[in-house]
PDB file of N, CA and C in Angstrom:
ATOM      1  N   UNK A   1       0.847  -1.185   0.000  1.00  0.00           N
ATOM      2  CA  UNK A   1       0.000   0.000   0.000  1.00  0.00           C
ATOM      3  C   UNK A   1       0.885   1.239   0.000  1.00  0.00           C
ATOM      4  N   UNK A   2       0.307   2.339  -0.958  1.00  0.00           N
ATOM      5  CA  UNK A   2       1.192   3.365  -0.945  1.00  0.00           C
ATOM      6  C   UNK A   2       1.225   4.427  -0.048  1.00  0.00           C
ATOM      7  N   UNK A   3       2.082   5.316   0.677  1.00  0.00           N
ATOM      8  CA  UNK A   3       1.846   5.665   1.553  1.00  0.00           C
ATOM      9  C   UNK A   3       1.537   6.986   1.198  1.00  0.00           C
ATOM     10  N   UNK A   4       1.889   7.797   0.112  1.00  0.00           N
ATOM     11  CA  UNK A   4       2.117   8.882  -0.494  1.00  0.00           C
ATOM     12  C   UNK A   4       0.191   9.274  -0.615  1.00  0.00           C
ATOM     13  N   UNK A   5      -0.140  10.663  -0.512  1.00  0.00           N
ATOM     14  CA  UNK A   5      -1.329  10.734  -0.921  1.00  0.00           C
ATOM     15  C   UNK A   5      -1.635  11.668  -1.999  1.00  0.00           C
ATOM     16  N   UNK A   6      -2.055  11.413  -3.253  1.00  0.00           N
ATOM     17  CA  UNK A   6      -1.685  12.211  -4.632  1.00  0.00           C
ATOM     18  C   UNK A   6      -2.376  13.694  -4.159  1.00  0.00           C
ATOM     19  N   UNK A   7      -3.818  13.817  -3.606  1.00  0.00           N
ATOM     20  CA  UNK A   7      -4.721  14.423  -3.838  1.00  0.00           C
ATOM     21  C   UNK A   7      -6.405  14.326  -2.632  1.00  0.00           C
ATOM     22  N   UNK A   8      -7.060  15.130  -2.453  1.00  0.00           N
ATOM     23  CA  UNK A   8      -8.070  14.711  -1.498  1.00  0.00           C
ATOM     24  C   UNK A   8      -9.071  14.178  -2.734  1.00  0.00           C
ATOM     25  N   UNK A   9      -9.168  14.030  -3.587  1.00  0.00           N
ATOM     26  CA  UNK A   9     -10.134  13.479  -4.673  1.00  0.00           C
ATOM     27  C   UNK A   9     -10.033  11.642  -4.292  1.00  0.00           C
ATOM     28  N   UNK A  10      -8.404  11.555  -4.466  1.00  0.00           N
ATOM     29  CA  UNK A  10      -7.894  10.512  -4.458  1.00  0.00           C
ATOM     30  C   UNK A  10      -7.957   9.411  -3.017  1.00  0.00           C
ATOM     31  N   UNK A  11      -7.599  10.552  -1.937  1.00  0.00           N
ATOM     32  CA  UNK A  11      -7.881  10.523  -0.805  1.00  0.00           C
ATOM     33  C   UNK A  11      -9.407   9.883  -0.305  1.00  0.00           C
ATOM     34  N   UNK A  12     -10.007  10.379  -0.834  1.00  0.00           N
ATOM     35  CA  UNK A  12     -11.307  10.350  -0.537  1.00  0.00           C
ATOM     36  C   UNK A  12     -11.897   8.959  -1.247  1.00  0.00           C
ATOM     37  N   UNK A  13     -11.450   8.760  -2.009  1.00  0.00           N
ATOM     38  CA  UNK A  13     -11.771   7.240  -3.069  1.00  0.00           C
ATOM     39  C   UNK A  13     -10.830   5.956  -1.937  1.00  0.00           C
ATOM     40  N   UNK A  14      -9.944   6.551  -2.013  1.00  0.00           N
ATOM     41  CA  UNK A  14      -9.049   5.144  -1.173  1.00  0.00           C
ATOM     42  C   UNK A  14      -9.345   4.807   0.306  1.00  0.00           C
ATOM     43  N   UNK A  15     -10.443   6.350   1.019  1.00  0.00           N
ATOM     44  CA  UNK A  15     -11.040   6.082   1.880  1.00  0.00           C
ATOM     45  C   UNK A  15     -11.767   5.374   1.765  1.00  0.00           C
ATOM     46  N   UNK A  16     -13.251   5.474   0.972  1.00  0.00           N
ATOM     47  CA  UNK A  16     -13.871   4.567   0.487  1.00  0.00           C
ATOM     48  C   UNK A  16     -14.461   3.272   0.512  1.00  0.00           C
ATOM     49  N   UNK A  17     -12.881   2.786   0.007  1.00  0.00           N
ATOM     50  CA  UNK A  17     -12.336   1.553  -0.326  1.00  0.00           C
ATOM     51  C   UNK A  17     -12.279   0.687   0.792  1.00  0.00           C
ATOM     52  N   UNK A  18     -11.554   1.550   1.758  1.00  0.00           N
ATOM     53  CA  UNK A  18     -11.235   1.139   3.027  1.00  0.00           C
ATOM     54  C   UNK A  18     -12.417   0.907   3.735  1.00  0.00           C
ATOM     55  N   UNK A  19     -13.041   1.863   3.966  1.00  0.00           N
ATOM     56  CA  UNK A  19     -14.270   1.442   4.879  1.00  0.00           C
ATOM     57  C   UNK A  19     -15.334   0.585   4.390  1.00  0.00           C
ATOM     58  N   UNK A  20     -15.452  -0.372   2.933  1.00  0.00           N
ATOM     59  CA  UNK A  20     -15.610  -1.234   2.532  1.00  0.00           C
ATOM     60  C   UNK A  20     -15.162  -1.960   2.696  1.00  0.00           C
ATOM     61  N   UNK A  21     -13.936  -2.516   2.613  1.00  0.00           N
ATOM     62  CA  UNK A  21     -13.062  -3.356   3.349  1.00  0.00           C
ATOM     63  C   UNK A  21     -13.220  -4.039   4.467  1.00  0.00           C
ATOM     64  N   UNK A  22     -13.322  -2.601   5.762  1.00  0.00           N
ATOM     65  CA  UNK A  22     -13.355  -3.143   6.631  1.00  0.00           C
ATOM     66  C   UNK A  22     -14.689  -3.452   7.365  1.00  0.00           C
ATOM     67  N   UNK A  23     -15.435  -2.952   6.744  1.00  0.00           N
ATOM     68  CA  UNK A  23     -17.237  -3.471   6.829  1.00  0.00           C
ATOM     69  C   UNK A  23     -17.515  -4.812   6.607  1.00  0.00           C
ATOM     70  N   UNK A  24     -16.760  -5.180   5.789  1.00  0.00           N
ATOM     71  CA  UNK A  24     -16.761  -6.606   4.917  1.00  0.00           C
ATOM     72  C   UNK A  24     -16.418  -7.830   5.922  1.00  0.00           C
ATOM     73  N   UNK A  25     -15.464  -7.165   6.590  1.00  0.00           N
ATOM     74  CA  UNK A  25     -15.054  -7.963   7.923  1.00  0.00           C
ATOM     75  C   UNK A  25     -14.493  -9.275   7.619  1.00  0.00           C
ATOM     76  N   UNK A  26     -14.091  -9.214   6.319  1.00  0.00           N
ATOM     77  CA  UNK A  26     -13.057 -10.773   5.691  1.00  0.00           C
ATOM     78  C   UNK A  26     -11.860 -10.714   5.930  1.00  0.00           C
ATOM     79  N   UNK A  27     -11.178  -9.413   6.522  1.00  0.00           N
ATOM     80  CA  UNK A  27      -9.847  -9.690   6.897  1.00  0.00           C
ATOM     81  C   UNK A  27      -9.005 -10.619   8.702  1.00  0.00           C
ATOM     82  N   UNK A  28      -7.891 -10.230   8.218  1.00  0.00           N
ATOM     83  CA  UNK A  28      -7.046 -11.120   9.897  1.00  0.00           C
ATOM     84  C   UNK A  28      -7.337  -9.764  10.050  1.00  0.00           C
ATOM     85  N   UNK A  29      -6.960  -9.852  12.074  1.00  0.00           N
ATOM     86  CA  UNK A  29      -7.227  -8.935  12.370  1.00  0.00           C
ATOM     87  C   UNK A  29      -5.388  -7.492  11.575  1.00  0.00           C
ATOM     88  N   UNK A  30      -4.069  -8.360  11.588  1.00  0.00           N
ATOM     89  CA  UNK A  30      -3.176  -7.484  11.366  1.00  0.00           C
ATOM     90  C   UNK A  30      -3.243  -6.048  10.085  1.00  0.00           C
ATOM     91  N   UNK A  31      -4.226  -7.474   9.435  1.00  0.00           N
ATOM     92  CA  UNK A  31      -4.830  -6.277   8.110  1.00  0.00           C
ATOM     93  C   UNK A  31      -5.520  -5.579   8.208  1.00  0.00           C
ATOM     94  N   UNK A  32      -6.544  -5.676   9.102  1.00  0.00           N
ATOM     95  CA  UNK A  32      -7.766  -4.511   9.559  1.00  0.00           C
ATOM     96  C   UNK A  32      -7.227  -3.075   9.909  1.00  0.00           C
ATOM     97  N   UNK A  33      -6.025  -3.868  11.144  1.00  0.00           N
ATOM     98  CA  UNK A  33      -5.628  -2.962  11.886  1.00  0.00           C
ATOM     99  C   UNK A  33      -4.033  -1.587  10.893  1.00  0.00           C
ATOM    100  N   UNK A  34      -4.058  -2.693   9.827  1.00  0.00           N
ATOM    101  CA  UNK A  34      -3.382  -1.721   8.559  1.00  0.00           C
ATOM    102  C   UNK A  34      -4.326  -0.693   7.746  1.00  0.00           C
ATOM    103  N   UNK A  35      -5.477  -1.409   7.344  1.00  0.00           N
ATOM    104  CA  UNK A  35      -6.258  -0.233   7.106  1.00  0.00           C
ATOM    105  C   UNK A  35      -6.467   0.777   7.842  1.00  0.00           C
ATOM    106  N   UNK A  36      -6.723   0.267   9.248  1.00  0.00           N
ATOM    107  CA  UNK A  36      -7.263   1.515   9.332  1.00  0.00           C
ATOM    108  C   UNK A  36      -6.228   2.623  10.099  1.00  0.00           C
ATOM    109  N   UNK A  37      -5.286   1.703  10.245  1.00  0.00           N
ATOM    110  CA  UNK A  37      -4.173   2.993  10.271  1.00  0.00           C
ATOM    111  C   UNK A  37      -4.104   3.985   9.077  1.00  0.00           C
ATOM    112  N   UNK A  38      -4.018   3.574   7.720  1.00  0.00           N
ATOM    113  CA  UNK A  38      -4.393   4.219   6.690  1.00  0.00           C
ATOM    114  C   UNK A  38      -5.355   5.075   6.328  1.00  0.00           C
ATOM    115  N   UNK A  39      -6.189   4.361   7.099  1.00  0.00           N
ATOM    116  CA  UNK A  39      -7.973   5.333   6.765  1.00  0.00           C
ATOM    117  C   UNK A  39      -7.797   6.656   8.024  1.00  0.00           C
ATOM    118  N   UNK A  40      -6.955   6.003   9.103  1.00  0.00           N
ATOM    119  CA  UNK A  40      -6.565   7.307   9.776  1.00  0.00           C
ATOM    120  C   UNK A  40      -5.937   8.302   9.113  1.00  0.00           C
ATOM    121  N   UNK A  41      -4.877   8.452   8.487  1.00  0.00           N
ATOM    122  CA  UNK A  41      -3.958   8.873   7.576  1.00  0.00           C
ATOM    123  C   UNK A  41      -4.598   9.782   7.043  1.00  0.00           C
ATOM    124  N   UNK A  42      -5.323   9.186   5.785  1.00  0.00           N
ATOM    125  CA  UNK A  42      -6.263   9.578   4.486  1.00  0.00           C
ATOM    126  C   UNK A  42      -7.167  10.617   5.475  1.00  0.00           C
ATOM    127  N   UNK A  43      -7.639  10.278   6.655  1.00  0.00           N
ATOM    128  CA  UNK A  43      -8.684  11.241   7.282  1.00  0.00           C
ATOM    129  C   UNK A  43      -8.307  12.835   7.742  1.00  0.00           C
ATOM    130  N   UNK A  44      -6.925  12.525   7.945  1.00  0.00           N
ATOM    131  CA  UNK A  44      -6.463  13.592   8.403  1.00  0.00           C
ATOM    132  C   UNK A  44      -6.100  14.138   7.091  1.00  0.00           C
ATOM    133  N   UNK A  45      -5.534  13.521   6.279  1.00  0.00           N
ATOM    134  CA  UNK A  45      -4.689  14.572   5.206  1.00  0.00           C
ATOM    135  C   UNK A  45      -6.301  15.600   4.630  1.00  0.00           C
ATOM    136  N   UNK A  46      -7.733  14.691   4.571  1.00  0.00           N
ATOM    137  CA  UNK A  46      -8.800  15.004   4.022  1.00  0.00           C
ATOM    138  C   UNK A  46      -9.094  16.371   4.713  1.00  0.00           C
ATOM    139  N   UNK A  47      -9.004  16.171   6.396  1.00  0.00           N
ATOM    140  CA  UNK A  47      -9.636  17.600   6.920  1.00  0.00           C
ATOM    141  C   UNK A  47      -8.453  18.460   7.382  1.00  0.00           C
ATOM    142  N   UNK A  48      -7.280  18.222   6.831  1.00  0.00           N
ATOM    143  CA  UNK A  48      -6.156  19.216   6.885  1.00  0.00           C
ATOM    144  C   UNK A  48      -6.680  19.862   5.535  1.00  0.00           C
ATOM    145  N   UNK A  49      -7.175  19.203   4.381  1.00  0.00           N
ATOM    146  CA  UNK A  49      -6.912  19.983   3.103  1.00  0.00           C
ATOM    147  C   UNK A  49      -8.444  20.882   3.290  1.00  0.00           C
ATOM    148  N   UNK A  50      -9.237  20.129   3.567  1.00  0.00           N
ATOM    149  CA  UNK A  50     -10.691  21.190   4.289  1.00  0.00           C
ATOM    150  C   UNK A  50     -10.634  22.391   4.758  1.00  0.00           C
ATOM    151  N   UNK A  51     -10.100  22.323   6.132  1.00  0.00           N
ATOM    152  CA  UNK A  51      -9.637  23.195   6.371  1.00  0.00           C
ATOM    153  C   UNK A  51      -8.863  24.682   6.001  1.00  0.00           C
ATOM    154  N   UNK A  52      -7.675  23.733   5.366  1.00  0.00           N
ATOM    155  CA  UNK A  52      -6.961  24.848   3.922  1.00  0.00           C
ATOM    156  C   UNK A  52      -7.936  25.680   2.982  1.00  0.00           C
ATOM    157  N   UNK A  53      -9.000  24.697   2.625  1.00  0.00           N
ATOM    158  CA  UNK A  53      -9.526  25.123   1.793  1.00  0.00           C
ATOM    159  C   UNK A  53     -10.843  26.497   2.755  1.00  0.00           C
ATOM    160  N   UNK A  54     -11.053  25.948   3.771  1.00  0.00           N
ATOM    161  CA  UNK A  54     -12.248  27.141   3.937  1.00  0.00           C
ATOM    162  C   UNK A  54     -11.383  28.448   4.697  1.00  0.00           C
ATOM    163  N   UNK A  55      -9.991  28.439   4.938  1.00  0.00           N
ATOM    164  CA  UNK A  55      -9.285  29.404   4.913  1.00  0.00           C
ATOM    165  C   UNK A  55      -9.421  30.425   4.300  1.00  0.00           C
ATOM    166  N   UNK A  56      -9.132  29.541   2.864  1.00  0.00           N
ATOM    167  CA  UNK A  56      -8.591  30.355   1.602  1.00  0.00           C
ATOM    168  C   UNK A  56     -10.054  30.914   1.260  1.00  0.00           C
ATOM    169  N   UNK A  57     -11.301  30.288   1.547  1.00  0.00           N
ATOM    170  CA  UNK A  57     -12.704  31.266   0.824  1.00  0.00           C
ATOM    171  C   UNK A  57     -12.767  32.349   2.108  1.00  0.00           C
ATOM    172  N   UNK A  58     -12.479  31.879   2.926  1.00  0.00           N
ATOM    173  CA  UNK A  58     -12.500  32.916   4.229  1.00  0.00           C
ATOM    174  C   UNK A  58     -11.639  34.520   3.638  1.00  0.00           C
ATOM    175  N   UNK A  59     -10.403  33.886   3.383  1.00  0.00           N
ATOM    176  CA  UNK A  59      -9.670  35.205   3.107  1.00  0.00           C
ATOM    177  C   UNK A  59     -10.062  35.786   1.534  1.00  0.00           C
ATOM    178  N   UNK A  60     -10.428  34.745   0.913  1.00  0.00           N
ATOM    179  CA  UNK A  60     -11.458  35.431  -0.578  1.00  0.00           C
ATOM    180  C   UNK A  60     -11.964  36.099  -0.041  1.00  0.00           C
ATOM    181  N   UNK A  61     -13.164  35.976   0.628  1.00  0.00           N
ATOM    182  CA  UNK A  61     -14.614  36.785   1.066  1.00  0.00           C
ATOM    183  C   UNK A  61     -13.537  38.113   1.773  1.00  0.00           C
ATOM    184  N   UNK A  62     -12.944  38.189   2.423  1.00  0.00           N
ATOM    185  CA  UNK A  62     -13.047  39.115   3.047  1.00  0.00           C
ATOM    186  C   UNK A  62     -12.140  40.583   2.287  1.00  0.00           C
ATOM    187  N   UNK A  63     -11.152  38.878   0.924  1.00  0.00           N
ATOM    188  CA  UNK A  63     -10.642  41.092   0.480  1.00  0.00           C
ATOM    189  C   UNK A  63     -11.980  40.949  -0.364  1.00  0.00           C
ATOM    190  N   UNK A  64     -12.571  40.648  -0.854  1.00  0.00           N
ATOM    191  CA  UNK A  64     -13.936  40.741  -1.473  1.00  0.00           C
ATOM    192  C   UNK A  64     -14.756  42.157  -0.957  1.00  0.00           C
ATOM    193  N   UNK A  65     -15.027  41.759   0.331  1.00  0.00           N
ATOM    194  CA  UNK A  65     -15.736  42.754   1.251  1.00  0.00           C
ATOM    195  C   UNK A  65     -15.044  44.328   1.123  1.00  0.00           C
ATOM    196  N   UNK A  66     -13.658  43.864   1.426  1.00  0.00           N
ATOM    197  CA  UNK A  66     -12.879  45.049   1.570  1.00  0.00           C
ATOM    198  C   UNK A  66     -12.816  45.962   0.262  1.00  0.00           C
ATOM    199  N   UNK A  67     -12.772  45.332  -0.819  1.00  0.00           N
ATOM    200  CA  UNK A  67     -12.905  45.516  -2.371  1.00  0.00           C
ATOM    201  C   UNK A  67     -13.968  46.373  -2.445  1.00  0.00           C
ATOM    202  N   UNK A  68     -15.085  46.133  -2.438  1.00  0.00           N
ATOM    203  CA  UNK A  68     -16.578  46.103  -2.591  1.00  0.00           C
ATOM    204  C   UNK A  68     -16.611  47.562  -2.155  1.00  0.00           C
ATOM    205  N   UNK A  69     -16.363  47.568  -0.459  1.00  0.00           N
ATOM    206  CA  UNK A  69     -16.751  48.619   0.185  1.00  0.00           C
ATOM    207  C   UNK A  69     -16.180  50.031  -0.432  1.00  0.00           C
ATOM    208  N   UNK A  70     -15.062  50.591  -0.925  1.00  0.00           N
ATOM    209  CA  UNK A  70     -14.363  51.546  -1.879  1.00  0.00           C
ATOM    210  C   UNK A  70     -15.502  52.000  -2.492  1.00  0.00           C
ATOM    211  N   UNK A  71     -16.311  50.795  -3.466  1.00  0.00           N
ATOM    212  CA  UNK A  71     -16.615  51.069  -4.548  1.00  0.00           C
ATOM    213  C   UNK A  71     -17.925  51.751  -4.047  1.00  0.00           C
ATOM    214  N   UNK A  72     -19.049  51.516  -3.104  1.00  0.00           N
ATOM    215  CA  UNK A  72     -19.643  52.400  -2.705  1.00  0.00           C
ATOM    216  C   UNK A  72     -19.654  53.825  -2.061  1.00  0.00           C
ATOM    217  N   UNK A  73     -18.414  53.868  -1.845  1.00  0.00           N
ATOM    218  CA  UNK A  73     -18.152  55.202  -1.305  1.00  0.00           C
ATOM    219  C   UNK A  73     -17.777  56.729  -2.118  1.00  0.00           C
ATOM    220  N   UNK A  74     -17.695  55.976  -3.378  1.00  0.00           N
ATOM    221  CA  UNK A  74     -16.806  56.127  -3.913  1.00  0.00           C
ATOM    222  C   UNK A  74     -17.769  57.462  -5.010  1.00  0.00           C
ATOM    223  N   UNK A  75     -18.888  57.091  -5.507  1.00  0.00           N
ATOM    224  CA  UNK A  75     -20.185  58.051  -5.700  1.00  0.00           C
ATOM    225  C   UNK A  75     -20.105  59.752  -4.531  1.00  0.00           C
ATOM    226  N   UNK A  76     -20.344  59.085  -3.087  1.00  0.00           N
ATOM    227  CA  UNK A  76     -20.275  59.992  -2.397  1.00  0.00           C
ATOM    228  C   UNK A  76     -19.462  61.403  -2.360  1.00  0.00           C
ATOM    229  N   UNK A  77     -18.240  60.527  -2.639  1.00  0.00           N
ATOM    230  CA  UNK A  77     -17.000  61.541  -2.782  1.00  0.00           C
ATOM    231  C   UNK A  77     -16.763  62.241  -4.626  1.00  0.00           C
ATOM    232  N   UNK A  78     -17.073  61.755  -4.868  1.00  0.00           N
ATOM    233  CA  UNK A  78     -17.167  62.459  -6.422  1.00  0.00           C
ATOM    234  C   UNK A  78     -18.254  63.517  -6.669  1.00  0.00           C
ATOM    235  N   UNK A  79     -19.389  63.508  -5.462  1.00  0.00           N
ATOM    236  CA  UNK A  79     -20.404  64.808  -5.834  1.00  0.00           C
ATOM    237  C   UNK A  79     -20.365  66.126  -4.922  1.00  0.00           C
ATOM    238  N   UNK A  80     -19.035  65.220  -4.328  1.00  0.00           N
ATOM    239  CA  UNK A  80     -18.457  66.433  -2.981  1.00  0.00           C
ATOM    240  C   UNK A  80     -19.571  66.459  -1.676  1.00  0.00           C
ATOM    241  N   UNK A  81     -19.880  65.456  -1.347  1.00  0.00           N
ATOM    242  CA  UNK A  81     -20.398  64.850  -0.232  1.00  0.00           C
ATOM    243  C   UNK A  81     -19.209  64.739   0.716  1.00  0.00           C
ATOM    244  N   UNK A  82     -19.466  64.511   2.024  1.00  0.00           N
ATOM    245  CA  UNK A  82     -18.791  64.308   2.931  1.00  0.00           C
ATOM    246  C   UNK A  82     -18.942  63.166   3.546  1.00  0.00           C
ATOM    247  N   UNK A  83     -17.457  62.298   3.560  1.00  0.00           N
ATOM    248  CA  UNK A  83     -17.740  60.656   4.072  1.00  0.00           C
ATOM    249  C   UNK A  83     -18.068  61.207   5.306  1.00  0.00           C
TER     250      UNK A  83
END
């Protein structure tokens, strides 16, 4: 089994797999206990990359916000209004 994990797409398929596997309940126990060291693995790399990912919309949204807000103000000051 490879230990390397390409991708959470990938991740997420070889999880899968695993928890089929071990539902199936046809293995010794040494193999079970290999999966699911693995399916531990795969779980974490899955909600490390989650995580990463709702970071990154977190810090989208917010220069978003920051972006945005200029652009309304921005009328005000061109008719010689006072922010």
């Amino acid at each position: 089994m490879e230990n390397h994990i390409k991708d959470f797409e990938s991740a997420i398929g070889e999880l899968e797999t695993i928890v089929k596997t071990l539902e199936a309940g046809d293995l010794a126990l040494e193999q079970s206990l290999q999966l699911f060291e693995r399916g531990v693995q795969l779980s974490r790399f899955c909600h490390t990359r989650l995580e990463d990912a709702e970071r990154r919309i977190e810090i989208l949204s917010q220069n978003d916000e920051r972006e945005a807000a200029p652009d309304t103000l921005t009328p005000s000051l061109e008719d010689g209004s006072e922010a």
